[in-house]
Protein backbone atom coordinates (compact mmCIF):
# COMPACT_ATOMS: atom_id res chain seq x y z
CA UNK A 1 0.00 0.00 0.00
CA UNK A 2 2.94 2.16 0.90
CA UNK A 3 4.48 1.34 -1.77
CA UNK A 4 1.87 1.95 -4.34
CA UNK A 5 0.61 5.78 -3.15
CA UNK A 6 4.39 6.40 -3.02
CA UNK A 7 4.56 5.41 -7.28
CA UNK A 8 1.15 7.54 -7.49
CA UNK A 9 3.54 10.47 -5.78
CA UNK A 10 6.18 9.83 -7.46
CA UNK A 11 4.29 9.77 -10.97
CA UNK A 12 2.59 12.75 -10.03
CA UNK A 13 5.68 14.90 -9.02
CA UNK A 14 7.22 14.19 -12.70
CA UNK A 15 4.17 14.96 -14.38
CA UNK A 16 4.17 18.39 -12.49
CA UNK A 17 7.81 18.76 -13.28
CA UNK A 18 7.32 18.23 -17.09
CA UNK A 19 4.53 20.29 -17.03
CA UNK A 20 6.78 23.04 -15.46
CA UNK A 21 9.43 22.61 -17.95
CA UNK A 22 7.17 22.53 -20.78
CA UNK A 23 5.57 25.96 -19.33
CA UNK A 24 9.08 27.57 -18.85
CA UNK A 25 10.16 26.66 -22.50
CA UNK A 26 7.16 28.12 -24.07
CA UNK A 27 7.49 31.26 -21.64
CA UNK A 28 11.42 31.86 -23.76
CA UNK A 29 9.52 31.31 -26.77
CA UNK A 30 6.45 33.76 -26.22
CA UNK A 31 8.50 36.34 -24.78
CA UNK A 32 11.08 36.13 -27.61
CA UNK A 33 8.13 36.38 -30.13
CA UNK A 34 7.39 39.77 -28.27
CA UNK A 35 10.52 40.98 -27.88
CA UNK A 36 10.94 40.58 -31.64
CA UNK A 37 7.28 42.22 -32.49
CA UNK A 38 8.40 45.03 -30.40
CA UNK A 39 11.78 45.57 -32.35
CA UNK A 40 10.08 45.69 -35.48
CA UNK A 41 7.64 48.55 -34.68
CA UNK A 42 10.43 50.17 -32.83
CA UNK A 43 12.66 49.77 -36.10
CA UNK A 44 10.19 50.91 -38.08
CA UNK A 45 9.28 54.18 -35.29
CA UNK A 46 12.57 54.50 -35.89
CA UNK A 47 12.69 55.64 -39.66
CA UNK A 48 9.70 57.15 -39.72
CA UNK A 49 11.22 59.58 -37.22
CA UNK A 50 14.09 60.34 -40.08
CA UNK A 51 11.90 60.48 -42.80
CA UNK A 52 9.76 63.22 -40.70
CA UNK A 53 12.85 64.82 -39.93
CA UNK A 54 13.95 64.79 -43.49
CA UNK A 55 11.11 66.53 -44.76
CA UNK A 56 10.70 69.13 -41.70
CA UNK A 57 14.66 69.93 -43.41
CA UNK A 58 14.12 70.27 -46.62
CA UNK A 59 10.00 71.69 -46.92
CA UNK A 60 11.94 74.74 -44.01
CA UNK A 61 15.03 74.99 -45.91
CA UNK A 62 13.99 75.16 -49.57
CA UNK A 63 10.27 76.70 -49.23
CA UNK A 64 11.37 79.18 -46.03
CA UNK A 65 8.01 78.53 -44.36
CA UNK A 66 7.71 80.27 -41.50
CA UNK A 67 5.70 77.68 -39.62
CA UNK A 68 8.06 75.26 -39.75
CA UNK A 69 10.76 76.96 -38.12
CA UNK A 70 10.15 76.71 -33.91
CA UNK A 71 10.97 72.72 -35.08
CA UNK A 72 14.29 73.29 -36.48
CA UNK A 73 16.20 72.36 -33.32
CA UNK A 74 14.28 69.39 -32.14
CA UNK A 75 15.14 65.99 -31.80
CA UNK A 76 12.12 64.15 -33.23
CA UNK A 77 12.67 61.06 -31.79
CA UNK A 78 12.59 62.32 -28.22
CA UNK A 79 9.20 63.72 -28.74
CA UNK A 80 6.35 62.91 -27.94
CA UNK A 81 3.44 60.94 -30.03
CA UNK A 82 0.86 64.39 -29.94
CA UNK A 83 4.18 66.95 -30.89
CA UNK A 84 5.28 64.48 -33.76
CA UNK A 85 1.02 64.44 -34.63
CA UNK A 86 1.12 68.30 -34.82
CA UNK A 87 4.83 68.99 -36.93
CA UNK A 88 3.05 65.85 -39.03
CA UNK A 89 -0.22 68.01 -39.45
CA UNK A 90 1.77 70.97 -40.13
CA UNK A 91 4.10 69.57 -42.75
CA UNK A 92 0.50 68.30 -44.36
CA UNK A 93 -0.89 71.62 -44.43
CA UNK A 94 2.41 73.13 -46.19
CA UNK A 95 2.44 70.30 -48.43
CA UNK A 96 -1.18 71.66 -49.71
CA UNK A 97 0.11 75.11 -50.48
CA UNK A 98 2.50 73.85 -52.93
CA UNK A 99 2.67 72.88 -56.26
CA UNK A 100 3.13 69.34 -57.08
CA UNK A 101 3.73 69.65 -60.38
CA UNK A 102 6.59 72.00 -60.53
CA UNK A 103 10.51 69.89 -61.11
CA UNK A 104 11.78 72.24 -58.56
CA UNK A 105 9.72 70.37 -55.85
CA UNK A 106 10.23 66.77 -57.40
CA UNK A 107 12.52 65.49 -54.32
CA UNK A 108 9.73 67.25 -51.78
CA UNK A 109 6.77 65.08 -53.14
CA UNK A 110 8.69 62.33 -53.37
CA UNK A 111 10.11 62.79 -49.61
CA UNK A 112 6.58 63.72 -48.91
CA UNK A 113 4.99 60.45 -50.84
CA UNK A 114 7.84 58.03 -49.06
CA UNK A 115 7.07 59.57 -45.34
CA UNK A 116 3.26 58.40 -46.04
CA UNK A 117 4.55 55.16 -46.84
CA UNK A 118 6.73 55.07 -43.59
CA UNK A 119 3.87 55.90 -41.45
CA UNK A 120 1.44 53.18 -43.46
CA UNK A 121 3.68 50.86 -42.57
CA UNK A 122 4.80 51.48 -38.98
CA UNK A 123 0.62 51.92 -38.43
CA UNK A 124 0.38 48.37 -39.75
CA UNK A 125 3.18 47.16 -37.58
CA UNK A 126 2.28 49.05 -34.77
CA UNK A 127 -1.47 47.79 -35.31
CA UNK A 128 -0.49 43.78 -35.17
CA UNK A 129 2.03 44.43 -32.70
CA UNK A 130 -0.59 46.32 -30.25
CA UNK A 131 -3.24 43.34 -31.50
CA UNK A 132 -0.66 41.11 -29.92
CA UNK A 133 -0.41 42.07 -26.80
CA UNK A 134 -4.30 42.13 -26.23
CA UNK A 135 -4.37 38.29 -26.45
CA UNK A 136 -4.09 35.78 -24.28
CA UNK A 137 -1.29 34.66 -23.41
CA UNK A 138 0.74 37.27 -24.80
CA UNK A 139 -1.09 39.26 -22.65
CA UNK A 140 0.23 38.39 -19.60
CA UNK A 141 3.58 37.92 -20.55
CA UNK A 142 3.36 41.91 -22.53
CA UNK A 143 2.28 43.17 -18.67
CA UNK A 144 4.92 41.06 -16.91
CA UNK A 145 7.82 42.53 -19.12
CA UNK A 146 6.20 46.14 -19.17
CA UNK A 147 5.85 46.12 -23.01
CA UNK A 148 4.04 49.27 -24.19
CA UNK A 149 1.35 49.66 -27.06
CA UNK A 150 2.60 52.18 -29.62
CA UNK A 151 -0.40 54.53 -30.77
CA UNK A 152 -0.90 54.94 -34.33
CA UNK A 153 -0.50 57.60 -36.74
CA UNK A 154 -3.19 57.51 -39.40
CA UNK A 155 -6.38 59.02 -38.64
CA UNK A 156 -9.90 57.31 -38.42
CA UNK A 157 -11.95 59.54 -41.45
């Protein structure tokens, strides 16, 4: 009888310690999946903070508008998501007032046209990234490590 409840216990203890091991290796593999989600939206934060930089440069520098100046000293990627919303709004509005048409302001459009791209694709990123950590059991793992949703760019019209 002893003998027998001690082989249950015994059976039972190595169940829980596979289980336990199983649970640990698929912890290193969620949180790796994350930590790789989150580098990718970061990467891509990342150069859509030089291409907004880029054309904050060259829409002040070659069309001298005026409204564009109080950013000429900031770092854009220290900023936060509403002051990079309003120098994106502004460069938007200047974009309007010129002519698209004209050679002269070729290498603007086409900054212009590639910083819309940039933000399409960091919003889609950003989107499945911010997806991810809603469900379970990324979840869990996204509050244990302190991972952050990114908030997107494009506006709901």
């Amino acid at each position: 009888m002893f003998i027998i409840s001690l082989n249950i216990l015994l059976e039972i203890s190595i169940m829980i310690f596979i289980l336990v091991i199983l649970i640990v290796v698929a912890s290193i593999f969620i949180i790796k999946y994350l930590q790789s989600e989150f580098k990718k939206a970061y990467r891509v934060q990342s150069r859509f903070d030089i291409e907004l930089r880029k054309l904050l440069n060259i829409m002040r520098n070659f069309l001298e508008i005026e409204s564009l100046d109080k950013y000429q000293n900031l770092v854009i990627k220290k900023l936060s998501h509403n002051e990079k919303q309003e120098i994106l709004q502004t460069l938007e509005d200047a974009y309007k007032d010129i002519d698209v048409d004209n050679e002269e302001n070729a290498y603007i459009v086409e900054t212009y046209h590639r910083l819309q791209e940039v933000r399409r694709d960091r919003d889609s990123k950003v989107i499945v990234y911010n997806d991810k950590l809603s469900i379970f059991p990324f979840n869990i793992y996204a509050k244990i490590m302190k991972f952050e949703k990114f908030i997107v760019y494009t506006r709901k019209e």
